[in-house]
N, C-alpha and C. Protein backbone atom coordinates (compact mmCIF):
# COMPACT_ATOMS: atom_id res chain seq x y z
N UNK A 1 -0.11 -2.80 -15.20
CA UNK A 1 -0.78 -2.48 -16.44
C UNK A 1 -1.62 -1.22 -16.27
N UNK A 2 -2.01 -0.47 -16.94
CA UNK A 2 -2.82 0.52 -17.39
C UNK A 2 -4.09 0.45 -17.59
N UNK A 3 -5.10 0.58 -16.57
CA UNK A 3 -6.42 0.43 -17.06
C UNK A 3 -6.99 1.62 -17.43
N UNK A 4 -8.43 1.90 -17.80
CA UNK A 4 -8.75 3.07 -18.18
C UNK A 4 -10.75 3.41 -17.74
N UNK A 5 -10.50 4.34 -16.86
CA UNK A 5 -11.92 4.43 -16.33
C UNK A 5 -12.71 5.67 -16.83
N UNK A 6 -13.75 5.18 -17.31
CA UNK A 6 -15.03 6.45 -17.61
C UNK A 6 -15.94 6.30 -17.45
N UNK A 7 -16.75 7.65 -17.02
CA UNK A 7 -17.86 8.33 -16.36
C UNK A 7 -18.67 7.92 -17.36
N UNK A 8 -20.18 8.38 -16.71
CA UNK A 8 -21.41 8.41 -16.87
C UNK A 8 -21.97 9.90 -17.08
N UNK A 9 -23.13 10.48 -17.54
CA UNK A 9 -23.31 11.52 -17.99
C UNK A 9 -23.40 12.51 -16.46
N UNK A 10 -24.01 12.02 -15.28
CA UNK A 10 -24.13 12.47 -14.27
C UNK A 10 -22.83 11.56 -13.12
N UNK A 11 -22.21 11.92 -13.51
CA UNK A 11 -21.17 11.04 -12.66
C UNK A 11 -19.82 11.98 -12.72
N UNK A 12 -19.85 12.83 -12.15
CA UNK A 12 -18.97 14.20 -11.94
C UNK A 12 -18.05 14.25 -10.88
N UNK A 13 -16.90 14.00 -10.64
CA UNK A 13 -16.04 14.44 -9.39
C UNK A 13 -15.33 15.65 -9.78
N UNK A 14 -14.53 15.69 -8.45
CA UNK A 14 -13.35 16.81 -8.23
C UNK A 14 -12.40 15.65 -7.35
N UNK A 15 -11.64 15.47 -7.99
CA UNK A 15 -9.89 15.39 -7.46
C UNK A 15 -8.52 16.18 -7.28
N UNK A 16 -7.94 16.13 -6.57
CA UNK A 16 -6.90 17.16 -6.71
C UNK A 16 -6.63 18.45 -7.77
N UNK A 17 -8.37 19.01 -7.50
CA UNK A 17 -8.71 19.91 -8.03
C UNK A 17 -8.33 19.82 -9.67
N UNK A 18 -9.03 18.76 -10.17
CA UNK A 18 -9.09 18.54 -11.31
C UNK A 18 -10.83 18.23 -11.73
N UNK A 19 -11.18 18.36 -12.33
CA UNK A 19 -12.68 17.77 -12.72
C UNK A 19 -13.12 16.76 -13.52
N UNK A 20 -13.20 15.64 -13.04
CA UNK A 20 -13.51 14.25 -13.86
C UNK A 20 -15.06 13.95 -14.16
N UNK A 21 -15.15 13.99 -15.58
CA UNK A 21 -16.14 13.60 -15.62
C UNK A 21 -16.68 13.06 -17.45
N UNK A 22 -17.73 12.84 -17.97
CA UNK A 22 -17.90 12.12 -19.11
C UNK A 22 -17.33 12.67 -20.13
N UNK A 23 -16.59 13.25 -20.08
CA UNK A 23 -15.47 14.16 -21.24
C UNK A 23 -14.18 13.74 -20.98
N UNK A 24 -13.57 12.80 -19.85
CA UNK A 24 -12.40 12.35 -19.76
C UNK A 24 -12.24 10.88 -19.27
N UNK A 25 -11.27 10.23 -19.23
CA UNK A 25 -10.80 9.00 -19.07
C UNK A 25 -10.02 9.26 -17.71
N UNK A 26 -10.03 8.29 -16.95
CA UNK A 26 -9.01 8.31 -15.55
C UNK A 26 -7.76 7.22 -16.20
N UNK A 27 -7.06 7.17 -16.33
CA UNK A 27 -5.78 6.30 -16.05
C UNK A 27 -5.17 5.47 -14.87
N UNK A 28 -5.70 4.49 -14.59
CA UNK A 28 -5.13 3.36 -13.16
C UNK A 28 -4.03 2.16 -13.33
N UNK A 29 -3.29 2.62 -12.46
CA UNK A 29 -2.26 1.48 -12.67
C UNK A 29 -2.44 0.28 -12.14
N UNK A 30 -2.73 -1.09 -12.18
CA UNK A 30 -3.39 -2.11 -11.82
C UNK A 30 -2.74 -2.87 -11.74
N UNK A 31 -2.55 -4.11 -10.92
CA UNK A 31 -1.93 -5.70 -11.09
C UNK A 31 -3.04 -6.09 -12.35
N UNK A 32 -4.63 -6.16 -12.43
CA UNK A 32 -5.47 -6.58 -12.98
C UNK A 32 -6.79 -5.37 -13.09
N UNK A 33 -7.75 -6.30 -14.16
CA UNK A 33 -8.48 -5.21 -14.52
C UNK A 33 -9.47 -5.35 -12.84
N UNK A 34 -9.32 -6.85 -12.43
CA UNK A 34 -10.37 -6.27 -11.11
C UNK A 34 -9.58 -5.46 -10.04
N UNK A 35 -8.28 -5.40 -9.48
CA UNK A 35 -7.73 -4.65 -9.24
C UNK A 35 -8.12 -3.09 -9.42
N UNK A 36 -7.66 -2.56 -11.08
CA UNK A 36 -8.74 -1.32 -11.22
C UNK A 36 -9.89 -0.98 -10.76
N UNK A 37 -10.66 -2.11 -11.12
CA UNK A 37 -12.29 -2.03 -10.45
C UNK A 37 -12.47 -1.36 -9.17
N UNK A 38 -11.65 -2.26 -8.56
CA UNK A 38 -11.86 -2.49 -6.62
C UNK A 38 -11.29 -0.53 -6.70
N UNK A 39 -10.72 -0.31 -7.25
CA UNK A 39 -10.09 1.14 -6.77
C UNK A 39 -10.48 2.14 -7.23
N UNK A 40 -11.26 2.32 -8.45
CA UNK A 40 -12.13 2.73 -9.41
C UNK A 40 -13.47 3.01 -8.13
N UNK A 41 -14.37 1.62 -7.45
CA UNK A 41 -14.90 1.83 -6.74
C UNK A 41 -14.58 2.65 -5.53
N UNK A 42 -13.63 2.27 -5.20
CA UNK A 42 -13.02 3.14 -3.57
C UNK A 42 -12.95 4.52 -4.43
N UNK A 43 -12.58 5.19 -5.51
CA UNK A 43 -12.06 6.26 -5.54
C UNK A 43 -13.59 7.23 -6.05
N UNK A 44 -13.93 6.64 -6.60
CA UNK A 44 -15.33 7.26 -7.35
C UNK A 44 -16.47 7.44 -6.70
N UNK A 45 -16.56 5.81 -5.30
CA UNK A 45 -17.28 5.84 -4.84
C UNK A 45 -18.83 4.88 -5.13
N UNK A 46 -18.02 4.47 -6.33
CA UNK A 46 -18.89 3.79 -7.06
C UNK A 46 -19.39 4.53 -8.44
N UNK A 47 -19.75 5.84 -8.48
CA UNK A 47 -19.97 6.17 -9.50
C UNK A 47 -18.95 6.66 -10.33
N UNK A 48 -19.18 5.43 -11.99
CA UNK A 48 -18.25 5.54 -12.81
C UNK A 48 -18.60 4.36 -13.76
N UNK A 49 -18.25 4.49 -14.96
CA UNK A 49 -19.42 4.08 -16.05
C UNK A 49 -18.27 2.60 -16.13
N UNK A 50 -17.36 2.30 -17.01
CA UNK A 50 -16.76 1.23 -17.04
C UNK A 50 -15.15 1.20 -16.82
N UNK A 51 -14.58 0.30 -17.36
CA UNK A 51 -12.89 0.01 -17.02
C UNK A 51 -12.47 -0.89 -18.37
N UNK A 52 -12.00 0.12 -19.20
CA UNK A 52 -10.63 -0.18 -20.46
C UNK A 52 -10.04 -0.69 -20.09
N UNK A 53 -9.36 -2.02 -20.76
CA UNK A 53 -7.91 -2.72 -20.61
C UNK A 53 -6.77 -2.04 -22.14
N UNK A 54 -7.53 -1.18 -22.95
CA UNK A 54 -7.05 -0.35 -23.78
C UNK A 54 -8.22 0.53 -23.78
N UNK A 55 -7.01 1.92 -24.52
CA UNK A 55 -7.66 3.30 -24.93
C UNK A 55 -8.91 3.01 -25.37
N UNK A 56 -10.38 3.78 -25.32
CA UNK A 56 -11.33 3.20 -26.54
C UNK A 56 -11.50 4.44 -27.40
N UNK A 57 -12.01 4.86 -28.17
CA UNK A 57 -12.16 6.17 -29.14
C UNK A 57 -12.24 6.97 -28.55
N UNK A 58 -11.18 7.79 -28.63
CA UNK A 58 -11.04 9.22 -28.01
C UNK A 58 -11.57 10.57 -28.49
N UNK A 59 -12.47 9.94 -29.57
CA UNK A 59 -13.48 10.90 -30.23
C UNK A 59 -14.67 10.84 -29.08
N UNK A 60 -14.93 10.43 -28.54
CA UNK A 60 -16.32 10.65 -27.06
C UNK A 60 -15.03 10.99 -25.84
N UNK A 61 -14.27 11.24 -25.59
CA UNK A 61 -13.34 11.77 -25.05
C UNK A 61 -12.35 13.00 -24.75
N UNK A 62 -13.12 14.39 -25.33
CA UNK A 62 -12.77 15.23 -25.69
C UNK A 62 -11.39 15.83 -25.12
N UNK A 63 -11.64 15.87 -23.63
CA UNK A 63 -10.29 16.23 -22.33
C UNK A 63 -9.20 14.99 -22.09
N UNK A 64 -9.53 14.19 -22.92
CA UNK A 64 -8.40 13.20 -23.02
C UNK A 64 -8.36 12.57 -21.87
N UNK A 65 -7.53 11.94 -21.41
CA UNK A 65 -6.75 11.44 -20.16
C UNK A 65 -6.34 11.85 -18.98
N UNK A 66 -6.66 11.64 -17.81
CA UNK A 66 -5.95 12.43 -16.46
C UNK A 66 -5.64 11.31 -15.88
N UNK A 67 -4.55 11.33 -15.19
CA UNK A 67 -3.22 10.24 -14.64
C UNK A 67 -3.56 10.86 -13.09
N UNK A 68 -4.10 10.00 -12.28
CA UNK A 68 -4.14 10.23 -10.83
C UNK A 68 -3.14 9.42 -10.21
């Protein structure tokens, strides 16, 4: 399944030279939403605001989606 992770106002990475942060959504492919979680944590580090089991308004979402 498809989960969906977003930032916090100070919660900024760099991934494969991409820039994640409260203007975009991460995309995780999951068995489950704690699944996402657990990897969400490993990948972020912990910082990272919540986890979608659907899209939520992509009007606070300006940069849309990035698929890691």
């Amino acid at each position: 399944m498809k989960y969906y992770i977003s930032f916090g106002q100070i919660h900024t990475h760099s991934i494969n030279n991409q820039t994640i942060d409260k203007d975009c959504l991460v995309e995780i492919e999951a068995e489950s939403k704690m699944e996402a979680h657990v990897r969400a944590m490993d990948w972020f580090k912990g910082k990272f605001h919540n986890v979608y089991e659907e899209l939520p308004d992509m009007n606070f979402f300006p940069r849309g989606v990035i698929k890691l």
